[in-house]
Protein backbone atom coordinates (compact mmCIF):
# COMPACT_ATOMS: atom_id res chain seq x y z
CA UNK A 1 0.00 0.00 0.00
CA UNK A 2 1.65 3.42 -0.83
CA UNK A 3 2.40 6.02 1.91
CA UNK A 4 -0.41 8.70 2.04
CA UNK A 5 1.17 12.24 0.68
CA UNK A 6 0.88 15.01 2.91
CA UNK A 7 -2.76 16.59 2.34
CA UNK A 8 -0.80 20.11 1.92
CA UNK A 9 0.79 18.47 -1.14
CA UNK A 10 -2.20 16.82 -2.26
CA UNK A 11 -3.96 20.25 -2.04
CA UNK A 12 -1.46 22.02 -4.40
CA UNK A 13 -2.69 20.27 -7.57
CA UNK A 14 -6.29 21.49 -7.25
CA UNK A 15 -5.72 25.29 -8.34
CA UNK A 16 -9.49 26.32 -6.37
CA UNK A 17 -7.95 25.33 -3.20
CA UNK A 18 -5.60 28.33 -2.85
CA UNK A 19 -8.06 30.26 -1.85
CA UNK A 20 -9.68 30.57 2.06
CA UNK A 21 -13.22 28.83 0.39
CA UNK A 22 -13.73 26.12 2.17
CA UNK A 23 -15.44 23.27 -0.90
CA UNK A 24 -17.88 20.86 1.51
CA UNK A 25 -20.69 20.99 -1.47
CA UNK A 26 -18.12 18.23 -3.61
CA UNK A 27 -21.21 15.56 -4.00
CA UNK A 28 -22.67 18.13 -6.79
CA UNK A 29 -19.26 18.42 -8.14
CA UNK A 30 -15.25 18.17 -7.29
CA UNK A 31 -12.61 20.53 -7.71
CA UNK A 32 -10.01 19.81 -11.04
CA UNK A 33 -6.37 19.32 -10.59
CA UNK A 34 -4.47 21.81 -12.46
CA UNK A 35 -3.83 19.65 -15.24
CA UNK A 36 -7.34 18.74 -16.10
CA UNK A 37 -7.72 22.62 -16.92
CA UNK A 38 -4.31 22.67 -18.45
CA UNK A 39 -5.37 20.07 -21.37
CA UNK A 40 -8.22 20.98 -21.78
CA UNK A 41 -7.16 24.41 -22.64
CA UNK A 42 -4.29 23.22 -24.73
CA UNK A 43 -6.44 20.80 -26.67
CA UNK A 44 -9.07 24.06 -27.67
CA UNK A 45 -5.60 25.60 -29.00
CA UNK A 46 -3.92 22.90 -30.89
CA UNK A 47 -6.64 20.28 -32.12
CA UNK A 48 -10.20 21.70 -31.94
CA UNK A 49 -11.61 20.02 -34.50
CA UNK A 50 -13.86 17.26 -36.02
CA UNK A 51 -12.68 13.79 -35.76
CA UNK A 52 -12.32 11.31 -38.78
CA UNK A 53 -10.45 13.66 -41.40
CA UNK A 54 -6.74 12.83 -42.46
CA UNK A 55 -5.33 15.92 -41.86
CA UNK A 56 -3.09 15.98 -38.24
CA UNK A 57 -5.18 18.16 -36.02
CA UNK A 58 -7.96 15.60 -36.63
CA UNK A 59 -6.06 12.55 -36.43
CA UNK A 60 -4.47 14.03 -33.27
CA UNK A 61 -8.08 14.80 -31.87
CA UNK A 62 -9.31 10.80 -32.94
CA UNK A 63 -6.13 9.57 -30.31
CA UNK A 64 -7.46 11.54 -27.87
CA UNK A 65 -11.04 10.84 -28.28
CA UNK A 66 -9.85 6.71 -28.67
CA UNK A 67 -7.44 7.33 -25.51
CA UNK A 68 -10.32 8.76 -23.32
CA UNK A 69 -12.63 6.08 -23.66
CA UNK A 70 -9.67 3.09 -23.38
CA UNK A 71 -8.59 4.78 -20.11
CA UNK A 72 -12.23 4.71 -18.88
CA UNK A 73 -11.95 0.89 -19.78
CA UNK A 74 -9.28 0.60 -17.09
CA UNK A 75 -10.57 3.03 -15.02
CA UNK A 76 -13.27 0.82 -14.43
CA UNK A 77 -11.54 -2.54 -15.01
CA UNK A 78 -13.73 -3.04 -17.19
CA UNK A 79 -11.19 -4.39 -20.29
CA UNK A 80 -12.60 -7.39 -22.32
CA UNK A 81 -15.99 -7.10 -20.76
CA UNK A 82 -17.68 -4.63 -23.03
CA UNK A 83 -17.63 -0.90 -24.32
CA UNK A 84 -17.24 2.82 -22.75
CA UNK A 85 -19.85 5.39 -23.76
CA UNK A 86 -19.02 9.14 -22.85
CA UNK A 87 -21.61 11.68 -23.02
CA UNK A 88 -22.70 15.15 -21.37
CA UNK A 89 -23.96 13.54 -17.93
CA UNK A 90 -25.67 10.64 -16.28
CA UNK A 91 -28.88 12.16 -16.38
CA UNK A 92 -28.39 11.93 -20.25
CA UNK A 93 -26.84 8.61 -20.76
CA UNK A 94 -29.40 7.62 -18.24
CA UNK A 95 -32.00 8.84 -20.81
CA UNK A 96 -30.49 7.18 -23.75
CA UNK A 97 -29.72 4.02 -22.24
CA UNK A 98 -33.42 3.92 -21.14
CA UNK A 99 -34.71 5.27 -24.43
CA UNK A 100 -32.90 2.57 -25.89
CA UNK A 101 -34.53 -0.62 -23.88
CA UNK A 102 -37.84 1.26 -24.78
CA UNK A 103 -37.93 0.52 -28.15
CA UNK A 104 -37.44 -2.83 -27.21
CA UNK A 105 -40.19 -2.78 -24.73
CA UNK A 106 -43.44 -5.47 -24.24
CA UNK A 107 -46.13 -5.02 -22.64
CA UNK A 108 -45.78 -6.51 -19.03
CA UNK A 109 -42.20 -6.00 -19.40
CA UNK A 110 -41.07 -4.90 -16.11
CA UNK A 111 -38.80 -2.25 -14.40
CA UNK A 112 -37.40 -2.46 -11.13
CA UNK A 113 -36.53 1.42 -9.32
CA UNK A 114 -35.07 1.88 -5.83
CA UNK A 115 -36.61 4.45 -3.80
CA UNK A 116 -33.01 5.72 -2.87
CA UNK A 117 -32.22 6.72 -6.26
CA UNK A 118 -30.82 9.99 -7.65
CA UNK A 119 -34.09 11.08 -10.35
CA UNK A 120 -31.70 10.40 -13.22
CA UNK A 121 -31.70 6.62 -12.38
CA UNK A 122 -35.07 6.84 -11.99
CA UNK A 123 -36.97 8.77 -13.85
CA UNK A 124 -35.83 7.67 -17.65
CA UNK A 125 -37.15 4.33 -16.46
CA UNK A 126 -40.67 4.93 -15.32
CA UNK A 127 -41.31 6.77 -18.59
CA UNK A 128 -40.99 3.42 -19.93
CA UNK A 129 -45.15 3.13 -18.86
CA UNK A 130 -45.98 4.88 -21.78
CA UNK A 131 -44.45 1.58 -23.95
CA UNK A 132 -46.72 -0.73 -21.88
CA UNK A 133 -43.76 -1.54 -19.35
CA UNK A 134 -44.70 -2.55 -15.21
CA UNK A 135 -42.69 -0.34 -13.20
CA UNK A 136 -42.09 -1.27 -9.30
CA UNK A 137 -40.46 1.08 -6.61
CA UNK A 138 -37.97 -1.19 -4.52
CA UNK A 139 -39.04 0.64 -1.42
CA UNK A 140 -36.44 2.02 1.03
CA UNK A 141 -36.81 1.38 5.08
CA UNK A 142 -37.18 4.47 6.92
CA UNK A 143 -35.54 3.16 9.78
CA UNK A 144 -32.67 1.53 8.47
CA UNK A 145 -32.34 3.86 5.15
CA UNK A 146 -32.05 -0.01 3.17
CA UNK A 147 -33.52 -1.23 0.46
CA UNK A 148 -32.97 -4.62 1.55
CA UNK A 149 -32.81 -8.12 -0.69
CA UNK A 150 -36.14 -9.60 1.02
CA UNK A 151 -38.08 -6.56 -0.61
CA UNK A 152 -36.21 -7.04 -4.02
CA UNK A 153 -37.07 -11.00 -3.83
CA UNK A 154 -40.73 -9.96 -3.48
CA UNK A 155 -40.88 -8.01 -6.55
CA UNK A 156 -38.58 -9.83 -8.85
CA UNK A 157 -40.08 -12.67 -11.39
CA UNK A 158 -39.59 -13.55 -14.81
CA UNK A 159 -40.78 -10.58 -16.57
CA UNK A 160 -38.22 -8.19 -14.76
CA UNK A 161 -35.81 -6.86 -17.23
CA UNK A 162 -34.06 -3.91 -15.67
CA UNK A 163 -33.01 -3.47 -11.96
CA UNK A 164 -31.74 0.16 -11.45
CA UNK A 165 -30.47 1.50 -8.28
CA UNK A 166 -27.35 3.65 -6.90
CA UNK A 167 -24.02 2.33 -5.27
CA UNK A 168 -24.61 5.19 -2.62
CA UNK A 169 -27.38 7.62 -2.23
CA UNK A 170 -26.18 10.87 -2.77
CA UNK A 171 -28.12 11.85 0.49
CA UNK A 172 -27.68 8.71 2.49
CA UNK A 173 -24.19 7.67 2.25
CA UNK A 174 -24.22 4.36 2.48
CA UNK A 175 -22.56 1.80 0.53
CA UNK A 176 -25.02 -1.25 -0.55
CA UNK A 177 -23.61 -4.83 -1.07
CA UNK A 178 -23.76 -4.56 -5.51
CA UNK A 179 -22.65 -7.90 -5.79
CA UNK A 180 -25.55 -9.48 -4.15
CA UNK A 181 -28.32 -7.66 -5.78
CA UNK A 182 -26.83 -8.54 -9.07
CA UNK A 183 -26.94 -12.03 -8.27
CA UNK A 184 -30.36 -11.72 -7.00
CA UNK A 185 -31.25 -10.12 -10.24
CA UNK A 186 -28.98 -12.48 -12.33
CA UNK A 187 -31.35 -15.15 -10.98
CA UNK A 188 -34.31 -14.29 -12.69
CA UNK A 189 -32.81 -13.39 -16.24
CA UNK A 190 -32.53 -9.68 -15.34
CA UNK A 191 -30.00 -7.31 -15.63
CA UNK A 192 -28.93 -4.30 -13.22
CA UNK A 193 -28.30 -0.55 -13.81
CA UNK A 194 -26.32 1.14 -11.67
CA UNK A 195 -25.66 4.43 -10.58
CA UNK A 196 -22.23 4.97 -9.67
CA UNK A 197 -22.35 8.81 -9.08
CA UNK A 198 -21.91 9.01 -5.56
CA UNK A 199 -19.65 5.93 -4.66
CA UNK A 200 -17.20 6.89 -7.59
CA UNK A 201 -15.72 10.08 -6.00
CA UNK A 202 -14.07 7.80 -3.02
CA UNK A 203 -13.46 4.40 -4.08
CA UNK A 204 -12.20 2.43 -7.34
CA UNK A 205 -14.69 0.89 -9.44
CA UNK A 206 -14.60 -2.24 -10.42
CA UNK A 207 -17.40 -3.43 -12.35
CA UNK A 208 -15.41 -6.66 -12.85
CA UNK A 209 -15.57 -8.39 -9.40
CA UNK A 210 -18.83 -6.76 -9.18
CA UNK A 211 -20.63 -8.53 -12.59
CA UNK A 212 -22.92 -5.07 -13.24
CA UNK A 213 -25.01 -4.82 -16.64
CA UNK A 214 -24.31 -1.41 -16.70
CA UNK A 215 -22.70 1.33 -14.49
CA UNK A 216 -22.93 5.06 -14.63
CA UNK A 217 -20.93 7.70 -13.27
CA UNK A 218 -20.09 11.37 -13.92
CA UNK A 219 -16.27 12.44 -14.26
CA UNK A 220 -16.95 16.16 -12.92
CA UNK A 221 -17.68 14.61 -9.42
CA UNK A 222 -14.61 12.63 -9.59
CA UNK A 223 -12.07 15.72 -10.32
CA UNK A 224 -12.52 15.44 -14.07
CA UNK A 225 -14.49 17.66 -17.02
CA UNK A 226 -17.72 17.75 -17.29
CA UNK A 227 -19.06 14.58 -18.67
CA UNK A 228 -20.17 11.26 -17.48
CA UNK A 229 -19.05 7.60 -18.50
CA UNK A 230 -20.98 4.60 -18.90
CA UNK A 231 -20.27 0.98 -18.97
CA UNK A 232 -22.28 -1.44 -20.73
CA UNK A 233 -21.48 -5.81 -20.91
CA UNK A 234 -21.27 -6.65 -24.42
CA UNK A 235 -24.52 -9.13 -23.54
CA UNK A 236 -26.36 -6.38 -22.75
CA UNK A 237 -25.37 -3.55 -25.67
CA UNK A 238 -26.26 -6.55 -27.71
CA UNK A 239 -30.23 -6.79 -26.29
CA UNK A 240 -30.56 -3.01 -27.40
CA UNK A 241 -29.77 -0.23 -30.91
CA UNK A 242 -28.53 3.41 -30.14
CA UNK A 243 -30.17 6.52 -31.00
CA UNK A 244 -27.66 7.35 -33.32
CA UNK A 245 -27.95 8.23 -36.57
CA UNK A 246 -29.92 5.86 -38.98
CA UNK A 247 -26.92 5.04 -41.40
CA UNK A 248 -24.45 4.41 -38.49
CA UNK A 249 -24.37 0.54 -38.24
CA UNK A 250 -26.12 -0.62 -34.57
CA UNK A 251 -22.95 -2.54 -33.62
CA UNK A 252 -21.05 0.43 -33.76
CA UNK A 253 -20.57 0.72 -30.14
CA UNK A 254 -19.94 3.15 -28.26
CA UNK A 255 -20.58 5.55 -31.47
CA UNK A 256 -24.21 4.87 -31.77
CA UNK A 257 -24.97 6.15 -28.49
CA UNK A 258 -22.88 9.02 -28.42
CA UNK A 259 -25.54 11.52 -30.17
CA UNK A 260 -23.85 14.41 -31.89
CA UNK A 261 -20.62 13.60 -30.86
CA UNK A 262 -18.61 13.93 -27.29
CA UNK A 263 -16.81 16.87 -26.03
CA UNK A 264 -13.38 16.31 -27.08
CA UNK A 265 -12.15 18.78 -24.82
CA UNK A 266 -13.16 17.37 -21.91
CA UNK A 267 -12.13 13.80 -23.06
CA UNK A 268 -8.44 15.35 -23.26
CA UNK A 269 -9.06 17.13 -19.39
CA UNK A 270 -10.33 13.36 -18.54
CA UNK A 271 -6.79 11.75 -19.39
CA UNK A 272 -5.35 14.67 -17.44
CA UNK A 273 -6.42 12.71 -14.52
CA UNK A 274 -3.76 10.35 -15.04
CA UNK A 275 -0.85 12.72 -13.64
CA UNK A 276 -2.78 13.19 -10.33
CA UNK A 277 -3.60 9.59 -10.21
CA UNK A 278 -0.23 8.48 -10.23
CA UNK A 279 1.29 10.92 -7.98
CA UNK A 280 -1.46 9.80 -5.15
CA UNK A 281 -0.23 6.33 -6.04
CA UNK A 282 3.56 6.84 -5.98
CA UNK A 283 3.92 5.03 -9.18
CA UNK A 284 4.64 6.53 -12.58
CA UNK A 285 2.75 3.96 -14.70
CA UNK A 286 -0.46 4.00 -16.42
CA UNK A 287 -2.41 1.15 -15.36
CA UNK A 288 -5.19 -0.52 -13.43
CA UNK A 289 -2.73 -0.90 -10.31
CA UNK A 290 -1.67 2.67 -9.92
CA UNK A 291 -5.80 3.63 -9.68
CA UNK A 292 -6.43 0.89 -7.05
CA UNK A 293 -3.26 2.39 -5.24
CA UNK A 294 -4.61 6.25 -5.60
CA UNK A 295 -8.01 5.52 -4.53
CA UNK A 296 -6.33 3.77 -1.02
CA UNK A 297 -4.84 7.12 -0.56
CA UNK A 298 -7.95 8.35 -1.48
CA UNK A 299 -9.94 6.67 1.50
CA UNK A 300 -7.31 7.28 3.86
CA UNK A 301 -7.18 11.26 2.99
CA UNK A 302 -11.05 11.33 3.84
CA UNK A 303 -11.47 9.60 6.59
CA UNK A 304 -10.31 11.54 9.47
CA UNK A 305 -12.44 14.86 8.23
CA UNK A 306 -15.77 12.93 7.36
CA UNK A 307 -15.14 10.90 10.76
CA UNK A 308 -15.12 14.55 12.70
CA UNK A 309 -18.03 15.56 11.40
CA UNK A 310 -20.00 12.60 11.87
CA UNK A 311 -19.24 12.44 15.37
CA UNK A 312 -20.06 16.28 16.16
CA UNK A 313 -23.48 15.96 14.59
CA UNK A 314 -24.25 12.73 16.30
CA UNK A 315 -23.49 14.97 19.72
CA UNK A 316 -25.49 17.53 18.80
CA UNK A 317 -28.89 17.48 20.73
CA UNK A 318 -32.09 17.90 17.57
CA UNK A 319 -30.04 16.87 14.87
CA UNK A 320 -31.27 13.80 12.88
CA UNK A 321 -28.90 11.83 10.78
CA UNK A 322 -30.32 11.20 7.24
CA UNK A 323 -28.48 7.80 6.86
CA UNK A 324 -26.94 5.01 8.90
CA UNK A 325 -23.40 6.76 8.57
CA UNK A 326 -21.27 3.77 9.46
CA UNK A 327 -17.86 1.92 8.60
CA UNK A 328 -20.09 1.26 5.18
CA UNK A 329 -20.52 4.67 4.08
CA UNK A 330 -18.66 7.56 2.06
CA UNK A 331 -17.99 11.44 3.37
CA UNK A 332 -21.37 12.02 1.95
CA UNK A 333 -23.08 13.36 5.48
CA UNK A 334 -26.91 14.58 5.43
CA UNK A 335 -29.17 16.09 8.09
CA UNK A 336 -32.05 17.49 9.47
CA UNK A 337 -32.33 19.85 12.64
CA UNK A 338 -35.39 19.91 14.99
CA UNK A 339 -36.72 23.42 14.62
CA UNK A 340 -34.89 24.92 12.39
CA UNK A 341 -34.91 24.48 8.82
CA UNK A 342 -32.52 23.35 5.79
CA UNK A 343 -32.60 26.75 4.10
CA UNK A 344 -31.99 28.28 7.12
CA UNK A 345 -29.09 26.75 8.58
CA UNK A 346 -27.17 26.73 5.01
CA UNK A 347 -28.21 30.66 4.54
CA UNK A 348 -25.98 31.16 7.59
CA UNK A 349 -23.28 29.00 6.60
CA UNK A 350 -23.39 30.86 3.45
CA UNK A 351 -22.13 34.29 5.02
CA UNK A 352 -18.81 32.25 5.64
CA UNK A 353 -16.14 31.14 3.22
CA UNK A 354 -18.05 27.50 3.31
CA UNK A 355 -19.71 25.70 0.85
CA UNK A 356 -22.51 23.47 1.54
CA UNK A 357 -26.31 22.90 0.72
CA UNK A 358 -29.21 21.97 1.45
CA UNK A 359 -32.65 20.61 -0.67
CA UNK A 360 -33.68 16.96 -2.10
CA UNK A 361 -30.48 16.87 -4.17
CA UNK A 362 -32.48 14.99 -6.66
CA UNK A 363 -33.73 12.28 -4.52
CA UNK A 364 -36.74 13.73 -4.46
CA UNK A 365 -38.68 10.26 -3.93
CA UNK A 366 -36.21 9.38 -1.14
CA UNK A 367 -36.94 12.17 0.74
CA UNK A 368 -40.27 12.11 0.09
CA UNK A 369 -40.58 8.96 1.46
CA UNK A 370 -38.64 9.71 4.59
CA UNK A 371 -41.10 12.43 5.97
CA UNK A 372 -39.02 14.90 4.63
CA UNK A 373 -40.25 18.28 2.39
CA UNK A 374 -38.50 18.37 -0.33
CA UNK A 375 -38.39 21.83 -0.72
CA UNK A 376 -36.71 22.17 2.24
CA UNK A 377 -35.14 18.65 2.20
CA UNK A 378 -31.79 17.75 3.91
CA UNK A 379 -28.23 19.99 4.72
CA UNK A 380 -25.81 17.96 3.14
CA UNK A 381 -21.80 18.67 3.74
CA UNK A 382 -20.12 16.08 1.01
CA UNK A 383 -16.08 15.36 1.83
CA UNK A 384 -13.48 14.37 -0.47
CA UNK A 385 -9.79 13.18 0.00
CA UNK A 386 -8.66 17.06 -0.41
CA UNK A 387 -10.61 18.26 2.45
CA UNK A 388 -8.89 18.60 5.57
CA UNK A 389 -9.92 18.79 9.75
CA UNK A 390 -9.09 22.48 9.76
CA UNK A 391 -12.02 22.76 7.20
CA UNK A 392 -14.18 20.82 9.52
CA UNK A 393 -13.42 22.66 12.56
CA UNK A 394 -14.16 25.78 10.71
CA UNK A 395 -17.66 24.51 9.64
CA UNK A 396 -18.62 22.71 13.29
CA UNK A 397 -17.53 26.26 14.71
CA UNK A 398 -20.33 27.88 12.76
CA UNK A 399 -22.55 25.21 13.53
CA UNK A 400 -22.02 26.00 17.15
CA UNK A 401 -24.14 28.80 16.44
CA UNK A 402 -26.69 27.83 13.81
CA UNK A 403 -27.55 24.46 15.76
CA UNK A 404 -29.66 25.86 18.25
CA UNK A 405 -32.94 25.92 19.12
């Protein structure tokens, strides 16, 4: 295991954290090392072009484009298993994968939705009624924030065809055991989509040793561009056609579901990554090893700060935990205080150099379902490797006077 860098280090290659802002909002979005914003600049000035043409510019813009998606591939560990498709965000590949299945659609087909889901794993799928699909919510356990595998059983049978769910609620933290509900849903003939968005940010994927259908994440909340990746078995790309234009052959994968083409800027700030990567790692080599390595460092970085603030709010008389928090869960931390509401307590965090937030986040059905308005919703402080305990002190000190009744 490589020795953890000094956080002060770590902090140097993220350019936004010179300043006194303290960023505790990174579930909507991470900070960029330097060189994510350094390529993607220099790309716009030396290759900003169409892909495909013979000229140099373009053939150096097709190597980046090709590069992008292959180091998604081992991003994910996902090599020999099946394709990469990059696009704008999940919330659009969530659409087209779902758009997709619905042209392939039966009536009594049915759709599986956990109740803990982020809308854009949700949503794209119960629009599938209109095509004569079922659609079940896999309801979530107020008490114990689960959607557990006995509820699952219940509503899975023969006719299921997609299970879609998230790795971690972006609201509630916790980390569910993937592997089992895929081979729950394996069982019946089914296959799983998952939404990677929140787990992504603090631990390696491996869709691999996990045997996922599909997986979802977006790069700009894992300290890349703005755009989001998606994995797909080459089983299940085969069970469905892209939107893509008519004359572009349906096996030509991931091109027929990348409408309109991908941002090739961003797929050149996305290999930018790799610098960052392997200095957390201590390793100078480009390869599923040195990721592994830089998401250890990753979890060790975060721990201490999400740990803090976990335990302050847990000692804080009227404040309500909005998830079970535990050894299973990321620095995602959400809560509600007795008397005093969401948009209150953030306004006042506002007039400091902090940055958190408060609503339904998009989990507007998991609030819902927890008794909670989701105007108002939940505060939610999200920490990342490159936050530190000073931040955390700073925050719990203005807490100290917006937690009371």
């Amino acid at each position: 295991m490589p020795l953890t860098p000094d956080i002060n280090q770590v902090r140097t290659w993220f350019p936004a954290l010179a300043s006194e802002f303290a960023y505790l909002e990174n579930a909507g979005g991470s900070q960029v090392p330097g060189t994510v914003a350094d390529a993607i600049c220099g790309y716009m000035t030396s290759s900003y072009v169409q892909l495909g043409a013979g000229y140099a510019q373009s053939l150096r813009a097709s190597a980046t484009v090709e590069a992008a998606h292959a180091f998604m591939e081992t991003f994910m560990n996902a090599q020999g298993l099946g394709k990469i498709v990059l696009g704008p965000s999940t919330t659009a590949l969530s659409h087209i994968l779902a758009g997709a299945y619905g042209e392939t659609v039966k009536p009594g087909d049915e759709f599986i939705i956990a109740e803990t889901s982020h809308e854009s794993n949700a949503g794209p799928w119960e629009k599938l009624k209109s095509r004569g699909a079922v659609v079940h919510v896999w309801k979530v356990d107020p008490e114990t924030f689960e959607c557990s595998l006995e509820s699952l059983r219940a509503l899975l049978n023969e006719r299921t065809r997609i299970v879609a769910f998230p790795h971690v609620s972006n609201i509630l933290g916790q980390i569910v055991d993937v592997p089992a509900i895929v081979q729950l849903v394996h069982s019946v003939g089914a296959k799983v989509v998952v939404d990677g968005v929140a787990y992504a940010p603090h631990h390696a994927i491996d869709v691999a040793a996990w045997g996922v259908d599909w997986y979802v994440f977006s790069a700009y909340k894992v300290y890349g561009p703005h755009m989001a990746v998606l994995f797909g078995r080459t089983e299940a790309f085969a069970e469905i056609v892209g939107p893509n234009h008519f004359f572009i052959p349906a096996n030509s994968v991931p091109h027929k579901f990348e409408l309109g083409g991908i941002s090739h800027e961003a797929c050149a700030g996305l290999l930018a990554l790799r610098p960052y990567l392997q200095f957390l790692a201590g390793r100078h080599v480009d390869d599923r090893e040195t990721i592994v390595k830089a998401f250890q460092v990753m979890e060790r970085l975060e721990a201490p700060p999400a740990r803090r603030l976990v335990e302050y709010l847990r000692s804080k008389p009227g404040v309500r935990l909005i998830g079970a928090q535990g050894t299973d869960s990321v620095g995602t931390v959400s809560f509600v205080f007795a008397g005093k509401s969401s948009a209150a307590i953030v306004a006042e965090v506002d007039r400091h150099p902090l940055g958190i937030r408060y609503g339904h986040m998009y989990a507007y059905r998991l609030v819902t379902a927890l008794g909670i308005p989701p105007e108002d919703g939940v505060v939610r402080v999200s920490v990342v490797h490159y936050n530190t305990l000073a931040e955390i002190e700073r925050l719990i000190a203005v807490f100290e006077t917006v937690l009371t009744h």
